[in-house]
N, C-alpha and C. Protein backbone atom coordinates (compact mmCIF):
# COMPACT_ATOMS: atom_id res chain seq x y z
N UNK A 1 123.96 115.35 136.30
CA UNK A 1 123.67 114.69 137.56
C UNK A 1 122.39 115.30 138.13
N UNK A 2 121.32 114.50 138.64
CA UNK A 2 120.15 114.77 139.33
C UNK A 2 119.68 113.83 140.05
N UNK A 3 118.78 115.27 141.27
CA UNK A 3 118.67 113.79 142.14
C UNK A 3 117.23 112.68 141.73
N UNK A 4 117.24 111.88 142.05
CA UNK A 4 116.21 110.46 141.20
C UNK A 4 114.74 110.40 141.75
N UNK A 5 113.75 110.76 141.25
CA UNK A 5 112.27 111.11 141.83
C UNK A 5 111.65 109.77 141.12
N UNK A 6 110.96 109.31 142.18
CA UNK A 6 110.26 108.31 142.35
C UNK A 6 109.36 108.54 141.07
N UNK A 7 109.06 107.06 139.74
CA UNK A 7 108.41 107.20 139.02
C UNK A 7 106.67 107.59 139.07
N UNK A 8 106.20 107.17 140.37
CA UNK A 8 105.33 107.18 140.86
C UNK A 8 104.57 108.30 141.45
N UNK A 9 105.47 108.34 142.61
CA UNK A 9 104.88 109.94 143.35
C UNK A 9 105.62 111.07 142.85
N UNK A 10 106.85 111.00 142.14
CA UNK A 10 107.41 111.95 142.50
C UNK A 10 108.43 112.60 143.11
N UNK A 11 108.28 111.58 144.06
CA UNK A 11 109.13 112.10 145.29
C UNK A 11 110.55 111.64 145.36
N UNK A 12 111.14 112.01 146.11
CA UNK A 12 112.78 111.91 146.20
C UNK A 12 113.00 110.47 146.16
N UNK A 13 113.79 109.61 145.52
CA UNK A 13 113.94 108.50 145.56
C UNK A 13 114.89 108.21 146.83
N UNK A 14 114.81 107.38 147.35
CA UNK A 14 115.49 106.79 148.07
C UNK A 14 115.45 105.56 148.39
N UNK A 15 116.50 104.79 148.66
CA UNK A 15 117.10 103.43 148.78
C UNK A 15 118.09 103.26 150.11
N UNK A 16 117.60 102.22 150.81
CA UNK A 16 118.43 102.11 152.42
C UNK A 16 118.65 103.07 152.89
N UNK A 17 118.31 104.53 152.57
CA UNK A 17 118.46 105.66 153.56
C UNK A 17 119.18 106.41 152.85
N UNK A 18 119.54 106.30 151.92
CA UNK A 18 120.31 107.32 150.73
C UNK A 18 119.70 108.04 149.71
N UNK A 19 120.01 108.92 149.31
CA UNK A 19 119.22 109.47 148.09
C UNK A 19 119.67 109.01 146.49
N UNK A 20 119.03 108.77 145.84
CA UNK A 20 119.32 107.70 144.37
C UNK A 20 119.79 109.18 143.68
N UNK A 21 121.07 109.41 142.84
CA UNK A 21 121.46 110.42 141.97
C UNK A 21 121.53 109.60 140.61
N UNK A 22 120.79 110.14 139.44
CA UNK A 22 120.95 109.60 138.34
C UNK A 22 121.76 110.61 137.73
N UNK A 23 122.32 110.03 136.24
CA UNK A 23 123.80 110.64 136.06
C UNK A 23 123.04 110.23 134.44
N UNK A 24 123.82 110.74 133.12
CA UNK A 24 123.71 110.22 132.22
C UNK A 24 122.72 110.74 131.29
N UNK A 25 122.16 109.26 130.88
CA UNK A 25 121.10 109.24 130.05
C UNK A 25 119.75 109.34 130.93
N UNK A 26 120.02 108.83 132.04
CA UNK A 26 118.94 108.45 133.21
C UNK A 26 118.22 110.18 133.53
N UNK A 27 119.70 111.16 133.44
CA UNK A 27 119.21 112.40 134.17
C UNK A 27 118.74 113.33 132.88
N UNK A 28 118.91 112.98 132.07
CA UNK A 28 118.21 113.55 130.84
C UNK A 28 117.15 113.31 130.47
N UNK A 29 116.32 112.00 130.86
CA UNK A 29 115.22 111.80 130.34
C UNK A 29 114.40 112.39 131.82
N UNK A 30 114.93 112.15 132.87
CA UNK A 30 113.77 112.74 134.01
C UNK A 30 113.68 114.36 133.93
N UNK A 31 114.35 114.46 133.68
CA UNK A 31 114.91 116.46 133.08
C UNK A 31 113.69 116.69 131.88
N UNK A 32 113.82 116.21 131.21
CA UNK A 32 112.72 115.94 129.99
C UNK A 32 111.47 116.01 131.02
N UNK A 33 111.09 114.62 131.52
CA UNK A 33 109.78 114.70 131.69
C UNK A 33 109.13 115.45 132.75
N UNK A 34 110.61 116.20 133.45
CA UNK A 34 109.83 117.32 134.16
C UNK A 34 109.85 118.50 133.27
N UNK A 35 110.74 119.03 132.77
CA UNK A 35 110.08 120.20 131.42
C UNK A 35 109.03 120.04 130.95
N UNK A 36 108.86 118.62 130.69
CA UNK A 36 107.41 118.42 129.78
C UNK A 36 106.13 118.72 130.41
N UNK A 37 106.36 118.49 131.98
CA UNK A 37 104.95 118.78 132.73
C UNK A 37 105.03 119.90 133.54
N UNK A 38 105.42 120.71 133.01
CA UNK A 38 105.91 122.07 133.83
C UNK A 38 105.07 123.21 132.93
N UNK A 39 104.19 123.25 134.14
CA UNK A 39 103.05 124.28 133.45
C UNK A 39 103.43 126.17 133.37
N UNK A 40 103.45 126.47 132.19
CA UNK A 40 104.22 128.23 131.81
C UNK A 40 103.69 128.74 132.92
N UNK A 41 104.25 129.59 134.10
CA UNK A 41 103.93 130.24 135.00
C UNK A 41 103.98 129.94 136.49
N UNK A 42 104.49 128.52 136.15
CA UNK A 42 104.06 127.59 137.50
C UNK A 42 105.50 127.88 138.50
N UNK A 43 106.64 128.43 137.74
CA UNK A 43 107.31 128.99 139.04
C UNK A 43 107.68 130.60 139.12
N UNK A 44 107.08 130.88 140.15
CA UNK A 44 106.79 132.28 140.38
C UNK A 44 108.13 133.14 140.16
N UNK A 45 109.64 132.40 140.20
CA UNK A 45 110.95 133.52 139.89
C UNK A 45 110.80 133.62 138.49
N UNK A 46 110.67 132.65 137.71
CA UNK A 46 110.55 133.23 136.59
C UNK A 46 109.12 132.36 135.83
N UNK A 47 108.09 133.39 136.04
CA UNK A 47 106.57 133.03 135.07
C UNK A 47 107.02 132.92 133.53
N UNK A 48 108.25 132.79 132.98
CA UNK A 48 107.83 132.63 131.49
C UNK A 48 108.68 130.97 130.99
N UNK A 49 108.90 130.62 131.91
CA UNK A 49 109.12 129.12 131.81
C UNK A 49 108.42 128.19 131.95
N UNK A 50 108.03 127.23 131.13
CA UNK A 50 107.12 125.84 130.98
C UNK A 50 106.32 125.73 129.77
N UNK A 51 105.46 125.14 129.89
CA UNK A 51 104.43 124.43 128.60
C UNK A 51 103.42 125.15 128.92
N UNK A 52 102.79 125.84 127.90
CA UNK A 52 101.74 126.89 127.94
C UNK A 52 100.59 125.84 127.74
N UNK A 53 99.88 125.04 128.88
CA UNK A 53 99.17 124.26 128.53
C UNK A 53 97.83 124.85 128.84
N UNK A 54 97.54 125.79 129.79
CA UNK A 54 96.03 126.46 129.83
C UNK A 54 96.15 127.68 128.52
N UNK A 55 96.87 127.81 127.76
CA UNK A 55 96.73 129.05 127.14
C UNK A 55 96.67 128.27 125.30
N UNK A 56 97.42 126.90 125.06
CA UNK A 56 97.19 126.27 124.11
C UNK A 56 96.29 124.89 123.92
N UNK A 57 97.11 123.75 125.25
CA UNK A 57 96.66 122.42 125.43
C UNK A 57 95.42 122.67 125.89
N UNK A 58 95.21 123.03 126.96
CA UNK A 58 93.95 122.90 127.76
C UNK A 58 92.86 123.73 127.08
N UNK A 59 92.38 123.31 125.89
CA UNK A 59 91.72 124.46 125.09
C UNK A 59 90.91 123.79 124.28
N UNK A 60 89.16 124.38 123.92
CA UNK A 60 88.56 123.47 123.32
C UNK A 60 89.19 123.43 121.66
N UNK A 61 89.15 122.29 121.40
CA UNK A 61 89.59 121.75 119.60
C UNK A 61 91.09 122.44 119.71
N UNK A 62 92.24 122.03 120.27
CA UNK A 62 93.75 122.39 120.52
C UNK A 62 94.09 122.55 118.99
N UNK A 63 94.69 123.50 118.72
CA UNK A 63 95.73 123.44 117.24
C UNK A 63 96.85 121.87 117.35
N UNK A 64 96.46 120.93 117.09
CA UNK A 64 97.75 119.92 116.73
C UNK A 64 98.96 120.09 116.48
N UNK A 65 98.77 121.38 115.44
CA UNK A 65 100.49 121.31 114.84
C UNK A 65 101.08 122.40 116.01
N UNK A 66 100.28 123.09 116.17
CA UNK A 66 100.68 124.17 117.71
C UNK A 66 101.73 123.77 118.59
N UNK A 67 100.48 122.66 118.92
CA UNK A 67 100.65 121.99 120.56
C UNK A 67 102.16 120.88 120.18
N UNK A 68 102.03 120.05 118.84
CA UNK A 68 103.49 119.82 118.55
C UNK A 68 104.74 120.44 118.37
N UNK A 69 104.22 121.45 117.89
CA UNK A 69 105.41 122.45 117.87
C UNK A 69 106.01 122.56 118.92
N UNK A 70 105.04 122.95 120.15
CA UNK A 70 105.63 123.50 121.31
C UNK A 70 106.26 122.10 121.96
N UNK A 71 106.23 120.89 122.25
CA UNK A 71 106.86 120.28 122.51
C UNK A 71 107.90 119.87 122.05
N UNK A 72 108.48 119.69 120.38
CA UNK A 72 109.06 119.90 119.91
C UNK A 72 110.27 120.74 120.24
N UNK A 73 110.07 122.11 120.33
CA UNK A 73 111.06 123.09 120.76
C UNK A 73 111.03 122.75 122.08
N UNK A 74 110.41 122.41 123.07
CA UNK A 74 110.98 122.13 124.80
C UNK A 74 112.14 120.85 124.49
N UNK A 75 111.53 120.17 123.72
CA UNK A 75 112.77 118.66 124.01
C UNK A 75 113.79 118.96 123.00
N UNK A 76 113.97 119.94 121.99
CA UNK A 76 115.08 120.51 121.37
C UNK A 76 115.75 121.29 122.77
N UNK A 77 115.37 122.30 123.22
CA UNK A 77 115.86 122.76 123.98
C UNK A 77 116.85 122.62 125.15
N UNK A 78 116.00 121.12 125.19
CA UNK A 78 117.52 120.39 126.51
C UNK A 78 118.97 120.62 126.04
N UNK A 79 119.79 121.07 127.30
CA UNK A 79 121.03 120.87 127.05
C UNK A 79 122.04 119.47 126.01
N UNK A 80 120.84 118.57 126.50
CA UNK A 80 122.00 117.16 125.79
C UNK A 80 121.16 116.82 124.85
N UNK A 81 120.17 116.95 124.16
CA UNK A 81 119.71 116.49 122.73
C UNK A 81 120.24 117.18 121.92
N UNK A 82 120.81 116.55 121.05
CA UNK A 82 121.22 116.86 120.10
C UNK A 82 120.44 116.96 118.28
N UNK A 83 119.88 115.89 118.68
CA UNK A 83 118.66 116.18 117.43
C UNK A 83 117.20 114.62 117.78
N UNK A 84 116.49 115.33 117.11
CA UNK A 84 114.86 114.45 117.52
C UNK A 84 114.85 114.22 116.48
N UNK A 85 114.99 112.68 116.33
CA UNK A 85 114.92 111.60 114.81
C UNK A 85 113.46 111.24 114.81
N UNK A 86 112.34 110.96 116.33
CA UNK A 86 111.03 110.18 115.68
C UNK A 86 111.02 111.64 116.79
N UNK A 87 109.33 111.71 116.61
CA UNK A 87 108.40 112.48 117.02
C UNK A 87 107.04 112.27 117.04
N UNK A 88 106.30 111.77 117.62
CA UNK A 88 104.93 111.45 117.59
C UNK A 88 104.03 112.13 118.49
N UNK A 89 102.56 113.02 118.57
CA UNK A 89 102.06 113.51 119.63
C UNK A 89 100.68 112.96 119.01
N UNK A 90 100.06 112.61 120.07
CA UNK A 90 98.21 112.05 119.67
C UNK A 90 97.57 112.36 120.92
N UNK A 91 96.41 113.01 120.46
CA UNK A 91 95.24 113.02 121.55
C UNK A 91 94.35 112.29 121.31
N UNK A 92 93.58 111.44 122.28
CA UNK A 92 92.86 110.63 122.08
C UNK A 92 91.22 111.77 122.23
N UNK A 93 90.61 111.31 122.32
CA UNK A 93 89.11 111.64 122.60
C UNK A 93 88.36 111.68 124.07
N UNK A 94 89.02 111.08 124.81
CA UNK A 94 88.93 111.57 126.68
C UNK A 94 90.35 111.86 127.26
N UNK A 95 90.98 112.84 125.92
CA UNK A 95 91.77 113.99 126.41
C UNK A 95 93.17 113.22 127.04
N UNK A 96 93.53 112.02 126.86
CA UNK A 96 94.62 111.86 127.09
C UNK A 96 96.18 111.72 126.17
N UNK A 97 97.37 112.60 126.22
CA UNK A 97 97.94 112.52 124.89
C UNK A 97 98.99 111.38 125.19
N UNK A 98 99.44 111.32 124.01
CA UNK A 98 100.58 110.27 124.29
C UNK A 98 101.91 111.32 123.50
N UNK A 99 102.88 111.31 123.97
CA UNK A 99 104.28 111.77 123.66
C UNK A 99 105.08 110.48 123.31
N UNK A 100 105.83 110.37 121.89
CA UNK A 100 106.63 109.59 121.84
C UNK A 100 107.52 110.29 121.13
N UNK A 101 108.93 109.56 121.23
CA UNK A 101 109.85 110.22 120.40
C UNK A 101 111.56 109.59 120.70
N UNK A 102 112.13 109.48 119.84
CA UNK A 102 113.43 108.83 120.12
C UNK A 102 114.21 110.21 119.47
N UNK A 103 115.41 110.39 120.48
CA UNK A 103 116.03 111.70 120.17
C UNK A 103 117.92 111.34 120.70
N UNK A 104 118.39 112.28 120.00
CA UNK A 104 120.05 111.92 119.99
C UNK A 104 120.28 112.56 120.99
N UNK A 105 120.82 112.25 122.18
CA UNK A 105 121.81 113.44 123.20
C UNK A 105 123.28 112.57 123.11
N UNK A 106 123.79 113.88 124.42
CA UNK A 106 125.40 113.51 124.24
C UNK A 106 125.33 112.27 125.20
N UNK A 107 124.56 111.53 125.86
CA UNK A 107 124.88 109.97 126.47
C UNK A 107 124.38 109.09 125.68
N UNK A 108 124.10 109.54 124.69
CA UNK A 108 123.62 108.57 123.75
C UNK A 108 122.04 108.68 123.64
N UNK A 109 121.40 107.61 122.56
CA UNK A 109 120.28 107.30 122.25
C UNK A 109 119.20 107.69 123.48
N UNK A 110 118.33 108.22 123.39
CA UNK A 110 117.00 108.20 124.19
C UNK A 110 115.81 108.09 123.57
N UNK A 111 115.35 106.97 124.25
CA UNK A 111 113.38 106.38 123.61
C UNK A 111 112.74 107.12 124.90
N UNK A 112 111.60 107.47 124.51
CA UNK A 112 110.90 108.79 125.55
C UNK A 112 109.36 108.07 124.58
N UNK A 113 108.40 107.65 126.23
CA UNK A 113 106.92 107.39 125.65
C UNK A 113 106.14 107.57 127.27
N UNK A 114 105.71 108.73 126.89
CA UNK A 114 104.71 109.20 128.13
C UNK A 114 103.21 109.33 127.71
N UNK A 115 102.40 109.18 128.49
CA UNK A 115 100.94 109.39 128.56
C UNK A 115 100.56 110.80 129.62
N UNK A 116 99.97 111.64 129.00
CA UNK A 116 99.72 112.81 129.59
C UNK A 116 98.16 112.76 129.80
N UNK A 117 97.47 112.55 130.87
CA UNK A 117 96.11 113.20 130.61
C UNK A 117 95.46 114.65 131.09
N UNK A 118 95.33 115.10 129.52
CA UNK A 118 94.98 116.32 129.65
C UNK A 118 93.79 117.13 129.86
C-alpha cells in the first residue's frame, strides 16, 4: 500500500479531497520508479541508498553494461519482483535513456517503460 503521486508533478494525488492509496501492482511499479530516480546520497539518514548516477550515469562515455547492471540489481531488489524476464536500457545521443522491462512480482505481471533524461 502507497500513497498515489501524481504522474506529472509528483505530488500527492488527490481526488474530491481525498488522498488516492494505490495497493497492488499499482504500488509496485510507483515504488520502482521512485527507486529508479533516487539519486545515491540524496537522503541524508542514510547516504548509501539510490542510483549512483553522478558517480556512474552522469559521466562522460558511461560503461553500458555498468549502468545496466546497476539498474538491474535496484529492480531485482524490490520486495515483490520476483524475477526480470525482458530488460532493455538505451541511451540515445542527447543523453536521454529509455528503461524498459517486463518483470514477475507477487501481484502479478509488470510492463515498466520510462524515459529518463540524463
Amino acid at each position: 500500500m502507497d500513497l498515489a503521486l501524481d504522474e506529472i508533478t509528483h505530488d500527492l494525488q488527490i481526488v474530491d479531497g481525498d488522498l488516492v492509496i494505490y495497493t497492488g501492482l499499482d504500488a509496485t511499479a510507483q515504488r520502482l520508479k521512485i527507486k529508479l530516480r533516487f539519486f545515491l546520497g540524496e537522503w541524508f539518514l542514510n547516504e548509501s541508498v539510490g542510483i549512483p548516477y553522478w558517480e556512474s550515469i552522469f559521466v562522460k562515455n558511461p560503461n553500458l553494461a555498468v549502468v545496466r547492471s546497476i539498474f538491474r540489481k535496484a529492480i531485482l531488489s524490490d520486495k515483490a519482483v520476483t524475477s526480470l524476464n525482458q530488460f532493455d536500457f538505451t541511451l540515445s545521443e542527447n543523453r536521454a535513456a529509455r528503461l524498459t522491462f517486463k518483470a514477475d512480482t507477487t501481484d502479478g505481471p509488470l510492463v515498466f517503460d520510462e524515459e529518463f533524461i540524463i
